[in-house]
ModelCIF file with pLDDT and N, C-alpha, C, O atoms, coordinates in Angstrom:
data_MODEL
#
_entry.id   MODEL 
#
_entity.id                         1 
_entity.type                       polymer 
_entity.pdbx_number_of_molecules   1 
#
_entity_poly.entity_id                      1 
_entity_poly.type                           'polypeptide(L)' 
_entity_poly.nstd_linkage                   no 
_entity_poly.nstd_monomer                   no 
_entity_poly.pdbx_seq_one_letter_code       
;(UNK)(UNK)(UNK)(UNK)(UNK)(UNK)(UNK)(UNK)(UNK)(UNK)(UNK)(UNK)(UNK)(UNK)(UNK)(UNK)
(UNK)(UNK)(UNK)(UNK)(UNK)(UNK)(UNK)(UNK)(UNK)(UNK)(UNK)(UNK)(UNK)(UNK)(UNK)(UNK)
(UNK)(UNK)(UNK)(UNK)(UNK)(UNK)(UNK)
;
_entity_poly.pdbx_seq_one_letter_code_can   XXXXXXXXXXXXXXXXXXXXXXXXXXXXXXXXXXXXXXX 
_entity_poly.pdbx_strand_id                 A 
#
loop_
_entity_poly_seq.entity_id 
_entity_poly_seq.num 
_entity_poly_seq.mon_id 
_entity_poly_seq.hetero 
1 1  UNK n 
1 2  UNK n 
1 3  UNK n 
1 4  UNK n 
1 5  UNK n 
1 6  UNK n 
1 7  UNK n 
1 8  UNK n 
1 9  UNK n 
1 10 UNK n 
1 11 UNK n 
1 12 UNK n 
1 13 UNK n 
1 14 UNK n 
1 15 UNK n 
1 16 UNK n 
1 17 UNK n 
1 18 UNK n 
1 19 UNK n 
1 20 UNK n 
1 21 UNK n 
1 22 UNK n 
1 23 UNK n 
1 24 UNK n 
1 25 UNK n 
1 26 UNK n 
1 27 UNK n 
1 28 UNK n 
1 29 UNK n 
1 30 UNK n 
1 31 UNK n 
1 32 UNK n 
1 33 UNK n 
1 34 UNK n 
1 35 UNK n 
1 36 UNK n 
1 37 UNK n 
1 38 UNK n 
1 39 UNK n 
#
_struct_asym.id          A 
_struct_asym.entity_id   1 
#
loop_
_ma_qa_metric.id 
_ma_qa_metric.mode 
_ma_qa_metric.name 
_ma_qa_metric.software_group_id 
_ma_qa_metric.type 
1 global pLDDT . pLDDT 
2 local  pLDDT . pLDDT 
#
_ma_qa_metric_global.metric_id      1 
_ma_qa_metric_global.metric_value   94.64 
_ma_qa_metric_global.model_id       1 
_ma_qa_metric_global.ordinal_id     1 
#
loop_
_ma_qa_metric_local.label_asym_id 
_ma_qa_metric_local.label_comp_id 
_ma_qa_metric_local.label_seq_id 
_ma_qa_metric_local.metric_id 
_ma_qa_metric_local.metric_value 
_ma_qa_metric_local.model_id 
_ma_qa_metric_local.ordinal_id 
A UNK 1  2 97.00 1 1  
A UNK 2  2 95.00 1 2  
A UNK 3  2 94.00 1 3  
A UNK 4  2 95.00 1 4  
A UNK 5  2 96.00 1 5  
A UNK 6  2 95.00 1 6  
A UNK 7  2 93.00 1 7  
A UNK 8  2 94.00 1 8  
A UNK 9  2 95.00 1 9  
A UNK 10 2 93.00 1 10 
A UNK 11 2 92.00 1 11 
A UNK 12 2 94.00 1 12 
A UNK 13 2 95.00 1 13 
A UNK 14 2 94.00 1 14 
A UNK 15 2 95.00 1 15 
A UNK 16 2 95.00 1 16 
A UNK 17 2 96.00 1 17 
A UNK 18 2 94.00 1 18 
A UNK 19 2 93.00 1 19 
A UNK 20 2 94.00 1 20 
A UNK 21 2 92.00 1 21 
A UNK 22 2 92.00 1 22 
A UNK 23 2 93.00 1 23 
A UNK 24 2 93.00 1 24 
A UNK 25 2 93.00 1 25 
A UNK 26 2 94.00 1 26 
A UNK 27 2 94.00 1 27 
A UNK 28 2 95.00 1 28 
A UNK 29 2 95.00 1 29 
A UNK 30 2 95.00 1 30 
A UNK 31 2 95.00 1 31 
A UNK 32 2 96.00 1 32 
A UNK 33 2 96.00 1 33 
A UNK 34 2 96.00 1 34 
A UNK 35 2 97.00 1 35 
A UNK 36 2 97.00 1 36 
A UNK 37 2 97.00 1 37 
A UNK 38 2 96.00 1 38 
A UNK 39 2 96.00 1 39 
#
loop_
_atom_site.group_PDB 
_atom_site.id 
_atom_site.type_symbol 
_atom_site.label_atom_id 
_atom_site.label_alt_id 
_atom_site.label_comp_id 
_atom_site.label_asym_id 
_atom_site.label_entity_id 
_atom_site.label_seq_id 
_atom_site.pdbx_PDB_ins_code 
_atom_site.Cartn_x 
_atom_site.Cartn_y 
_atom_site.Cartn_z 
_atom_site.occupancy 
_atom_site.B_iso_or_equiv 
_atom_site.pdbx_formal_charge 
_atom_site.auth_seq_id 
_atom_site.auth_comp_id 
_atom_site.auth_asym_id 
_atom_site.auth_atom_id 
_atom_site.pdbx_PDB_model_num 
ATOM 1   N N  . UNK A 1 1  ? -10.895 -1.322 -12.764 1.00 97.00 ? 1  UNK A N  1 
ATOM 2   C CA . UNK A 1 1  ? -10.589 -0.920 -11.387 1.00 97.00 ? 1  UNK A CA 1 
ATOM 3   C C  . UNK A 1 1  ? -9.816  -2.010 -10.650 1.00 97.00 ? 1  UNK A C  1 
ATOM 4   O O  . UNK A 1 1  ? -9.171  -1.750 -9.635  1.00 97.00 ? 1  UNK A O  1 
ATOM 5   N N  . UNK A 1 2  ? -9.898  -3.348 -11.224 1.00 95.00 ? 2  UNK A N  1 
ATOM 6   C CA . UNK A 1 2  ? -9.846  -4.298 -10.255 1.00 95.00 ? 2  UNK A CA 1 
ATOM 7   C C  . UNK A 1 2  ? -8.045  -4.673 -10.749 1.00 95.00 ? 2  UNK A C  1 
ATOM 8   O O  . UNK A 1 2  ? -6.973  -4.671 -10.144 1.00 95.00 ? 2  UNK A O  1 
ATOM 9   N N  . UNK A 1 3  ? -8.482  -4.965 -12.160 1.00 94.00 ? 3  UNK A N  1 
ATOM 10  C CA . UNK A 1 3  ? -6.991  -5.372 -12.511 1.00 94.00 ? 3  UNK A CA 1 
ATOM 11  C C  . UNK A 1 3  ? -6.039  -4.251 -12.556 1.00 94.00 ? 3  UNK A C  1 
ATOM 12  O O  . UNK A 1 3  ? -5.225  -4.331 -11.636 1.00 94.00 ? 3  UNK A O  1 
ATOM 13  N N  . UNK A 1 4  ? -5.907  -3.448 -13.160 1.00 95.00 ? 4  UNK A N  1 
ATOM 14  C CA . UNK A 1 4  ? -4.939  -2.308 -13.395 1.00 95.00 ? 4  UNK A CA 1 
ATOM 15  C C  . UNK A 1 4  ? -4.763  -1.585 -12.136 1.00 95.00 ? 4  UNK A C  1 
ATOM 16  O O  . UNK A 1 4  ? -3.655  -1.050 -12.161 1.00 95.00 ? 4  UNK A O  1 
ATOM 17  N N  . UNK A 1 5  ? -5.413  -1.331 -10.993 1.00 96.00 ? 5  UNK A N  1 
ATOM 18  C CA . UNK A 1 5  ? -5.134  -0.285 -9.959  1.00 96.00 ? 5  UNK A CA 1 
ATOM 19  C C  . UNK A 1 5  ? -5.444  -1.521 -8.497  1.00 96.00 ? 5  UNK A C  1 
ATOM 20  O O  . UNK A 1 5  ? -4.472  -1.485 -7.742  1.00 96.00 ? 5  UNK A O  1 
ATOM 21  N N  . UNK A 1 6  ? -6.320  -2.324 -8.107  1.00 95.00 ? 6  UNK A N  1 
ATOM 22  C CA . UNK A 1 6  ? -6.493  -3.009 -6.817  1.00 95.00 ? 6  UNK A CA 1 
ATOM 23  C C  . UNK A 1 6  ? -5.418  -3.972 -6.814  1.00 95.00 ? 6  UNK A C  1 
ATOM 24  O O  . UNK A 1 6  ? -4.790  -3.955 -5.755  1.00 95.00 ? 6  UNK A O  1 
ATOM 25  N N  . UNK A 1 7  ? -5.003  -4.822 -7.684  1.00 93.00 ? 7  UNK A N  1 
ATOM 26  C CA . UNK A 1 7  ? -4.339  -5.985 -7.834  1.00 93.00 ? 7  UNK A CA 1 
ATOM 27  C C  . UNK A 1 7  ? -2.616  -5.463 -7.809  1.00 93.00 ? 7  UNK A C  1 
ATOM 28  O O  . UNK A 1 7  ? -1.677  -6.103 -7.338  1.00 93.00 ? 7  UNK A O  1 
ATOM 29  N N  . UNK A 1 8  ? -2.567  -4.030 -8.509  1.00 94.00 ? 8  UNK A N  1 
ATOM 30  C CA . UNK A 1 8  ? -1.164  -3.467 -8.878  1.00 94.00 ? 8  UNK A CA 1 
ATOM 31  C C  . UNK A 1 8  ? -0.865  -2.870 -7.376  1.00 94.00 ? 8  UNK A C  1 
ATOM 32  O O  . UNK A 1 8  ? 0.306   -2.916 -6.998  1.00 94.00 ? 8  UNK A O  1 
ATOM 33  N N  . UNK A 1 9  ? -1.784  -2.351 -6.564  1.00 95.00 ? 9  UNK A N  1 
ATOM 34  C CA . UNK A 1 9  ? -1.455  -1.722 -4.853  1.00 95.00 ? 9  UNK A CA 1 
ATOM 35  C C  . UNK A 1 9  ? -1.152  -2.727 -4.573  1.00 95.00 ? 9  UNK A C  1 
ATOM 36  O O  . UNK A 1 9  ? -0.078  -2.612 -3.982  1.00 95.00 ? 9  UNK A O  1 
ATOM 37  N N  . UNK A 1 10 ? -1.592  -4.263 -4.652  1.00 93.00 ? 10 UNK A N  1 
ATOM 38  C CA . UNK A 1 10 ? -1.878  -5.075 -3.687  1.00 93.00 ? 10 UNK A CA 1 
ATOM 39  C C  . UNK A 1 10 ? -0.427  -5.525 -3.074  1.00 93.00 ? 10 UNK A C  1 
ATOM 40  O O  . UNK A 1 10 ? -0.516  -5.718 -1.862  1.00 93.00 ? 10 UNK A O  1 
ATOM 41  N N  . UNK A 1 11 ? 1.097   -5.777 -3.687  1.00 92.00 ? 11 UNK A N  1 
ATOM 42  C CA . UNK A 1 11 ? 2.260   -6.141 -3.213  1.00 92.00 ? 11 UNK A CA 1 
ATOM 43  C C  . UNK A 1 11 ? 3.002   -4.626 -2.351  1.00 92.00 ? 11 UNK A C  1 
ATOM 44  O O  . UNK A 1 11 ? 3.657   -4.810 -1.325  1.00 92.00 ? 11 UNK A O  1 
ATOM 45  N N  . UNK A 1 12 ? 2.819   -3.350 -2.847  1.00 94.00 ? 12 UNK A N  1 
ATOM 46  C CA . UNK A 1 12 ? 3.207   -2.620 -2.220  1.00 94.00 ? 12 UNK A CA 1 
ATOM 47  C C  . UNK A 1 12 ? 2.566   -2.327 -0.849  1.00 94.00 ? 12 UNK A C  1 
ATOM 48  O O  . UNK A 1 12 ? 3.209   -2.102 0.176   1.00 94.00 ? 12 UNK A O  1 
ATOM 49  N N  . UNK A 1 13 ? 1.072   -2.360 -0.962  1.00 95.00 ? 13 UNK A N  1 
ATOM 50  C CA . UNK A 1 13 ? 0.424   -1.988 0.405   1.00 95.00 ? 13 UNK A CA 1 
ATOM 51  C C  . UNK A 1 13 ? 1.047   -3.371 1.442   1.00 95.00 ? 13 UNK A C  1 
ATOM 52  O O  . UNK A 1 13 ? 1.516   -3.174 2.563   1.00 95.00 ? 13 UNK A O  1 
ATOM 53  N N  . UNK A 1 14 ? 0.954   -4.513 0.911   1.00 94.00 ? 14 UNK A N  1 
ATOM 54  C CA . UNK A 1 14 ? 1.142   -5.609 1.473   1.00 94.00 ? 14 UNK A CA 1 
ATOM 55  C C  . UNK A 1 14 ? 2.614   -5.370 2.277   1.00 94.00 ? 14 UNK A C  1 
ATOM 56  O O  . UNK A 1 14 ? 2.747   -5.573 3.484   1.00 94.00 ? 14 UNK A O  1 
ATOM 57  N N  . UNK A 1 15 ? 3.472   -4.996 1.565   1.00 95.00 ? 15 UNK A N  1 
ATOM 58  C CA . UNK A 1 15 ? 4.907   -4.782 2.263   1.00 95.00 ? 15 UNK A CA 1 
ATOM 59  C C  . UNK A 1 15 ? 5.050   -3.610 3.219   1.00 95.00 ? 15 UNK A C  1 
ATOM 60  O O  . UNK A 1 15 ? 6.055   -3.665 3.929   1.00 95.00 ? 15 UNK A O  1 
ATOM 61  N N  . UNK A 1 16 ? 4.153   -2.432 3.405   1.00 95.00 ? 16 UNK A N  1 
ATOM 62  C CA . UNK A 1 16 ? 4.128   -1.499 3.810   1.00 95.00 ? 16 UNK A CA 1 
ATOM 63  C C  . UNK A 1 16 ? 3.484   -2.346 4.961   1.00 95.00 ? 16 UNK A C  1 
ATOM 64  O O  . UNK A 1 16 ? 4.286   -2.652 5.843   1.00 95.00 ? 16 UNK A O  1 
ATOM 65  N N  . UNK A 1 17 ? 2.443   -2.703 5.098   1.00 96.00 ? 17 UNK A N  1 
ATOM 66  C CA . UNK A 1 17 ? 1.679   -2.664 6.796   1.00 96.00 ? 17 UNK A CA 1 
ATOM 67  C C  . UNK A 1 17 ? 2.425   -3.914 6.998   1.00 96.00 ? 17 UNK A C  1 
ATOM 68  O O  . UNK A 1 17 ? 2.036   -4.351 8.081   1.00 96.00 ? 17 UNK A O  1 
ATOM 69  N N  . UNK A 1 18 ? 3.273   -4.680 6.515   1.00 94.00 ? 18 UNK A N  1 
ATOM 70  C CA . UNK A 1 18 ? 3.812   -6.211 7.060   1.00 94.00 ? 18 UNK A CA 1 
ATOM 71  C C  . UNK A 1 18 ? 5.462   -5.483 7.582   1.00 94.00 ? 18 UNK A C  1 
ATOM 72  O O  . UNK A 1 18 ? 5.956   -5.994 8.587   1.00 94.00 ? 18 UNK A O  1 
ATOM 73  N N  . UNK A 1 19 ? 5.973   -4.732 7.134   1.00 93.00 ? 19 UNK A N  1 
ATOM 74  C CA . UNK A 1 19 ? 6.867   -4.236 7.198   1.00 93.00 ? 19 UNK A CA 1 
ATOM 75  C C  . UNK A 1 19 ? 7.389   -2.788 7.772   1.00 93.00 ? 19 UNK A C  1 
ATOM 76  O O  . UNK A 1 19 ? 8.510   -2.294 7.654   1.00 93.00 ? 19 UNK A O  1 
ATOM 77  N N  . UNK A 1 20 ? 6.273   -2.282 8.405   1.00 94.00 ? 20 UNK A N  1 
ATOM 78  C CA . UNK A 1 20 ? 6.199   -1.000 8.209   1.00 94.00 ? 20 UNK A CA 1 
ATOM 79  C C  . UNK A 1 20 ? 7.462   -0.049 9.287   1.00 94.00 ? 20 UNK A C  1 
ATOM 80  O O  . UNK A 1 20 ? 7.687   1.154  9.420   1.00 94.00 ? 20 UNK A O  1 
ATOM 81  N N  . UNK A 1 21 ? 8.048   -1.257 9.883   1.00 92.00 ? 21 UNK A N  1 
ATOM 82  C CA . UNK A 1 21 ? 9.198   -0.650 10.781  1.00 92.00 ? 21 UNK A CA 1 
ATOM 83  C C  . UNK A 1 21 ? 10.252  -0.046 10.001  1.00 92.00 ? 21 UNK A C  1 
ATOM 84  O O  . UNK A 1 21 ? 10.873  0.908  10.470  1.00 92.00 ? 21 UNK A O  1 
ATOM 85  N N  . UNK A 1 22 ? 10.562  -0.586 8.660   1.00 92.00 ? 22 UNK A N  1 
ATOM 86  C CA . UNK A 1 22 ? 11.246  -0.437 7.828   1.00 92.00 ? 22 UNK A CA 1 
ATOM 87  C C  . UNK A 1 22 ? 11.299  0.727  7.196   1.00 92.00 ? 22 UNK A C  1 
ATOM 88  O O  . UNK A 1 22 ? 12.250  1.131  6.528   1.00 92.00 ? 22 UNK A O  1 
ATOM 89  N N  . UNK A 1 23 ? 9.963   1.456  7.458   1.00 93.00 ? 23 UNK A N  1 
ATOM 90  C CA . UNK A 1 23 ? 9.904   2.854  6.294   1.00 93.00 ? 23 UNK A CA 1 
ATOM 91  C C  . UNK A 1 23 ? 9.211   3.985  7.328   1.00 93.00 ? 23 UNK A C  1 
ATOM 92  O O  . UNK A 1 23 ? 8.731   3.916  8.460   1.00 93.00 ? 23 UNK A O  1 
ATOM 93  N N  . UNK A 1 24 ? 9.402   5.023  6.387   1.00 93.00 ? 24 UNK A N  1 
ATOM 94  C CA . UNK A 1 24 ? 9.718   6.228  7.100   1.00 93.00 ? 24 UNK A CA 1 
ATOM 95  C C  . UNK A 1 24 ? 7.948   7.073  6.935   1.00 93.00 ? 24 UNK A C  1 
ATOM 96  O O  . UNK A 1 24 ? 7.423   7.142  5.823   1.00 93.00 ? 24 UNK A O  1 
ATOM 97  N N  . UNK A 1 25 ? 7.486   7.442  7.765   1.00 93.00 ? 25 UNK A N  1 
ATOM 98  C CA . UNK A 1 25 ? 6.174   7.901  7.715   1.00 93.00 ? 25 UNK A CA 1 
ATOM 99  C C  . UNK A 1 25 ? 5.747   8.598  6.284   1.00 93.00 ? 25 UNK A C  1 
ATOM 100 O O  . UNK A 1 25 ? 4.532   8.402  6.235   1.00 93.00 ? 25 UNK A O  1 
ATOM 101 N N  . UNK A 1 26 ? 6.102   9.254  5.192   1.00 94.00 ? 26 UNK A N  1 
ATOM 102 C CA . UNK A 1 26 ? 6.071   9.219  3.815   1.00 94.00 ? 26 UNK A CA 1 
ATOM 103 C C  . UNK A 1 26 ? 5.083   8.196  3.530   1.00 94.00 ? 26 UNK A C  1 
ATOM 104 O O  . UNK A 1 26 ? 3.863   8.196  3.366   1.00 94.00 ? 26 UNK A O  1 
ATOM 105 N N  . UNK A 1 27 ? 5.881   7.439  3.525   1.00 94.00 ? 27 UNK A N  1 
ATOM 106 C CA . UNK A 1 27 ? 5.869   5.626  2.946   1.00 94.00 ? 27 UNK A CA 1 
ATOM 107 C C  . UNK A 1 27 ? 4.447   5.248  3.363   1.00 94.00 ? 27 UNK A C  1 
ATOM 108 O O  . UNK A 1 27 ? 3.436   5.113  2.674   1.00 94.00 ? 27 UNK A O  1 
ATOM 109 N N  . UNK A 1 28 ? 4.675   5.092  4.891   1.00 95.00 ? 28 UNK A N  1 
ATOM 110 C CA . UNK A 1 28 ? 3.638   4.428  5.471   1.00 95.00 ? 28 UNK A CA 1 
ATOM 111 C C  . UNK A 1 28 ? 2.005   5.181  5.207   1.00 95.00 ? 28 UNK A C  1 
ATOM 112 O O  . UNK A 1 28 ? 0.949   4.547  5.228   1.00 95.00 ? 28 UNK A O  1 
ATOM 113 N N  . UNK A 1 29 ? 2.136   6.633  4.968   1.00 95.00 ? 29 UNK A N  1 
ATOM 114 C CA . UNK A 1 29 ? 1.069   7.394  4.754   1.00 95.00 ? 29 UNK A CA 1 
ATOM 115 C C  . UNK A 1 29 ? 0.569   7.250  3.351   1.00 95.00 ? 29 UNK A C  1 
ATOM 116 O O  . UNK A 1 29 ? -0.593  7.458  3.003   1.00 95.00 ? 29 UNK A O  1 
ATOM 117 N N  . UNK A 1 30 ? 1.850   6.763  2.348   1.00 95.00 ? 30 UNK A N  1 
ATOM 118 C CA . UNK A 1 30 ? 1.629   6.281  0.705   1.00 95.00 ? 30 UNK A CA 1 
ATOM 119 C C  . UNK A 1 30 ? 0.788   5.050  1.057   1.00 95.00 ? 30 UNK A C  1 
ATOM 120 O O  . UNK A 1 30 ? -0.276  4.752  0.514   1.00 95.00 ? 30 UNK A O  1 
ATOM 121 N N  . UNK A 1 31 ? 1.419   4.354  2.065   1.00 95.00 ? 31 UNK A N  1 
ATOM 122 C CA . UNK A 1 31 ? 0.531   2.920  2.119   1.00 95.00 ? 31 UNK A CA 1 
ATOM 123 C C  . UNK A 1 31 ? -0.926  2.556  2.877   1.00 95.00 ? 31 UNK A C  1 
ATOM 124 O O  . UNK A 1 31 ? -1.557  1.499  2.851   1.00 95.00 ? 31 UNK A O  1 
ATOM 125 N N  . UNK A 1 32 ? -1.210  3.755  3.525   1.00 96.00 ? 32 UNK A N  1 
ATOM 126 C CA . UNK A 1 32 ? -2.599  3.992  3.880   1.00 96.00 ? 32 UNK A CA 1 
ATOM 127 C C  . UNK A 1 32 ? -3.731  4.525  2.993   1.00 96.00 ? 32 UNK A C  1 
ATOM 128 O O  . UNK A 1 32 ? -4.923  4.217  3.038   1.00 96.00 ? 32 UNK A O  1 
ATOM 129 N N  . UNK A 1 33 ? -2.905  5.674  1.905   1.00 96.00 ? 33 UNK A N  1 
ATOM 130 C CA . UNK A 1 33 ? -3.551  5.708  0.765   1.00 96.00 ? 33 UNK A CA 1 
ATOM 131 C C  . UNK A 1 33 ? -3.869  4.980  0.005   1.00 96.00 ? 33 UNK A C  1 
ATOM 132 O O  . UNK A 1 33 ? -4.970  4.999  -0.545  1.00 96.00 ? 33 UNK A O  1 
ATOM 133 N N  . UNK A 1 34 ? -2.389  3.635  -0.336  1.00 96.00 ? 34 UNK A N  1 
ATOM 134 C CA . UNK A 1 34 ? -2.958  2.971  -1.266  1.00 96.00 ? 34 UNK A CA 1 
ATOM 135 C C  . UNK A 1 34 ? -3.987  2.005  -0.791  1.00 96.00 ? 34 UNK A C  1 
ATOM 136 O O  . UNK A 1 34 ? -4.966  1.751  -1.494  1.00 96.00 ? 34 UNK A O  1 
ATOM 137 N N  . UNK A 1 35 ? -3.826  1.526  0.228   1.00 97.00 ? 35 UNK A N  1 
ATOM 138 C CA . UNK A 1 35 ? -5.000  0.556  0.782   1.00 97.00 ? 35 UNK A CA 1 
ATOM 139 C C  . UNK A 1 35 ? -6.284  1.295  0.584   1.00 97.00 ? 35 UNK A C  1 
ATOM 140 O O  . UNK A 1 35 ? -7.202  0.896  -0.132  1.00 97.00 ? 35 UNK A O  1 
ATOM 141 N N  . UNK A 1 36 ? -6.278  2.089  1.080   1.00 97.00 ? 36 UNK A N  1 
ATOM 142 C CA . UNK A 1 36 ? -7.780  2.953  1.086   1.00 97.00 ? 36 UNK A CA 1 
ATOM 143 C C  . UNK A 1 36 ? -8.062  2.723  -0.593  1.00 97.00 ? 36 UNK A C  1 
ATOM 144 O O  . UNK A 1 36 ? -8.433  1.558  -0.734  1.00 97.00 ? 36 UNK A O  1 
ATOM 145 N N  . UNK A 1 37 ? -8.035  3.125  -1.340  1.00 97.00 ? 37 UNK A N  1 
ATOM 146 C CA . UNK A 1 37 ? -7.902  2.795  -2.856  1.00 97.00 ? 37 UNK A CA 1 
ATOM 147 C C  . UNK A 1 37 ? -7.644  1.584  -3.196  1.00 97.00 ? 37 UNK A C  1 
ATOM 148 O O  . UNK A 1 37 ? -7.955  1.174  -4.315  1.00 97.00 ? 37 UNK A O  1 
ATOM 149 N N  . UNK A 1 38 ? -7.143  0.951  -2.451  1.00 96.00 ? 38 UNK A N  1 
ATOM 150 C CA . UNK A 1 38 ? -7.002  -0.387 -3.467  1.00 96.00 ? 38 UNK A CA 1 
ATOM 151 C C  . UNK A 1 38 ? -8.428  -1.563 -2.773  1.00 96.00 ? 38 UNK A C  1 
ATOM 152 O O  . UNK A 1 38 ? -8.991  -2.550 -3.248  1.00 96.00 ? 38 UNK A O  1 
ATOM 153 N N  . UNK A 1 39 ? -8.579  -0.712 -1.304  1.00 96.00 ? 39 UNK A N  1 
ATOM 154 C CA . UNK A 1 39 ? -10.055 -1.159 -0.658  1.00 96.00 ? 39 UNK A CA 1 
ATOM 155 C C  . UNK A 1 39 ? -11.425 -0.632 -1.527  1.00 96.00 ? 39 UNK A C  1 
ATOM 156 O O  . UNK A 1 39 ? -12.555 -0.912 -1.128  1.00 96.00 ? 39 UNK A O  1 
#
């Protein structure tokens, strides 16, 4: 759980909520999922 799926969200979610002016609600809703999951 930890290596293959928490650690692999961890650069995309990271760029999504640090960045999130950048992307288009899609994105940002991919990156609430993945946090939730990678939480």
């Amino acid at each position: 759980k930890k290596y293959v799926i928490a650690d692999r969200l961890n650069i995309p979610v990271t760029l999504v909520f640090t960045n999130y002016t950048h992307y288009h609600g899609g994105t940002l809703f991919l990156g609430m999922f993945g946090y939730t999951m990678m939480l």
